[in-house]
Each structure stands twice: as C-alpha cells, then as structure tokens.
Protein backbone atom coordinates (compact mmCIF):
# COMPACT_ATOMS: atom_id res chain seq x y z
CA UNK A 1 14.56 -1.93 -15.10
CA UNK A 2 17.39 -0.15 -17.64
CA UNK A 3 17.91 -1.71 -20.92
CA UNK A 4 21.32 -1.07 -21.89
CA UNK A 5 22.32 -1.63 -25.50
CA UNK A 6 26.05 -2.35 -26.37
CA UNK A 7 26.23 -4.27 -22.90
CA UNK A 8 28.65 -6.41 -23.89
CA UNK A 9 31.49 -3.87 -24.67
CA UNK A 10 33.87 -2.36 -22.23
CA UNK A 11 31.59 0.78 -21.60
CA UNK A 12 28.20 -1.39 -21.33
CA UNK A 13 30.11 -3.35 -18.92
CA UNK A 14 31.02 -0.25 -17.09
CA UNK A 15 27.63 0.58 -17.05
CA UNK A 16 26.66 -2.97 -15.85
CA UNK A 17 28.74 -2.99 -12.81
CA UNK A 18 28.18 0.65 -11.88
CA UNK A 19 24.23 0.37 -12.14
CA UNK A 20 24.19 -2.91 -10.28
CA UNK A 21 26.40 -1.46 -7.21
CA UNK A 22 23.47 0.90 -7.30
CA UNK A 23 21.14 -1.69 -6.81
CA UNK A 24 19.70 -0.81 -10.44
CA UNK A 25 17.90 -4.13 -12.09
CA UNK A 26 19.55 -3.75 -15.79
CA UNK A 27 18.74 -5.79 -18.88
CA UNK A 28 21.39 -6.23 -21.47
CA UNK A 29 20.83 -6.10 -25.44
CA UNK A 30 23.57 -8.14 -26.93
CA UNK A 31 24.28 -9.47 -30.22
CA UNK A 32 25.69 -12.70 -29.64
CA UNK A 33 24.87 -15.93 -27.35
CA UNK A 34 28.55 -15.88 -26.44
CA UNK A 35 28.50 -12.39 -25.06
CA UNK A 36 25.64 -13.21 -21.97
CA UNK A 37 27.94 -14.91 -19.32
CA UNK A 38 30.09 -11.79 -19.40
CA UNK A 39 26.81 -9.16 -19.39
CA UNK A 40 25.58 -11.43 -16.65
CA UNK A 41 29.03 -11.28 -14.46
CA UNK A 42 28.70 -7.72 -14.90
CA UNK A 43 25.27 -7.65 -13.01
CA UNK A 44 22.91 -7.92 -15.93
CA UNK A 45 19.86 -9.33 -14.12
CA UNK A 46 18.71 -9.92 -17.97
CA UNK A 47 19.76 -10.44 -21.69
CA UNK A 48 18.13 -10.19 -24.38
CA UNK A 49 20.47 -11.90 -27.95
CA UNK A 50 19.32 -10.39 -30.97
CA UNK A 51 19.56 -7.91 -33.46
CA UNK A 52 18.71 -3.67 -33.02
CA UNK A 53 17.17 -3.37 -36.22
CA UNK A 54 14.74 -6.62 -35.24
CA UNK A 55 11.62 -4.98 -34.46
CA UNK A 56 10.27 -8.25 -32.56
CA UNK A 57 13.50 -8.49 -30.45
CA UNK A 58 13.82 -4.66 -29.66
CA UNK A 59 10.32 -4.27 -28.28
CA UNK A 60 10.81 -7.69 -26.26
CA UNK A 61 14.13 -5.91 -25.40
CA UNK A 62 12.12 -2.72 -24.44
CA UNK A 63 8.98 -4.42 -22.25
CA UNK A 64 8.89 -3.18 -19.24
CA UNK A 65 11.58 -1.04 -19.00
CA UNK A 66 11.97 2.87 -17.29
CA UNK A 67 15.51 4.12 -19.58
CA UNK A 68 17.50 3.24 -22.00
CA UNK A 69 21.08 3.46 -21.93
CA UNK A 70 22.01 3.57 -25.47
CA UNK A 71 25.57 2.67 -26.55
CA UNK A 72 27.19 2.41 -30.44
C-alpha cells in the first residue's frame, strides 16, 4: 500500500492512475469529503479525509503502509 498525500490534485491524480495501471494498491490523503469520488476514479483503493497536521488522522493515514508519495 502507497499513501499519497495531495491525491486529489492534478499530479496526485497522475500518480493515482499511473500506480494503479501498475497494479499498486494506493491510499489517498485528502482534505475534503468532496474530493474522494475523484481520488477513487483515479484508482485510489482508499481515502483517508482529514487534515496533515492531525496527528490521529495522519497515523490512521500512515497504518499499514510501505511509501509515501508526498505532494504540496
């Protein structure tokens, strides 16, 4: 599993479609609700809705995981 941060942007997507032609499970960190329909169109197999600096949502965000890809 990847967590990619920024997944909702036009490079997270990028990295969302690329990594799931590769057969890569991804999770997505986004910041708002109305961002995970496009994460998940993009081959998120995950999302996580919540804030970076939230130290309960980034290690729920992080559980599990083998790399981050970090986008800001």
């Amino acid at each position: 599993m990847i967590l990619v941060t920024g997944a909702a942007g036009k490079t997270g997507l990028a990295v969302l479609a690329a990594l799931q032609q590769r057969s890569v499970k991804t999770r997505a960190f986004v910041r708002h609700d109305e961002q995970i329909a496009a994460v998940r169109n993009a081959g998120a197999a995950e999302v996580v809705v919540g804030n970076l600096l939230d130290a309960d949502v980034w290690r729920l965000a992080t559980t599990a995981v083998s790399a981050i890809y970090h986008i800001c």
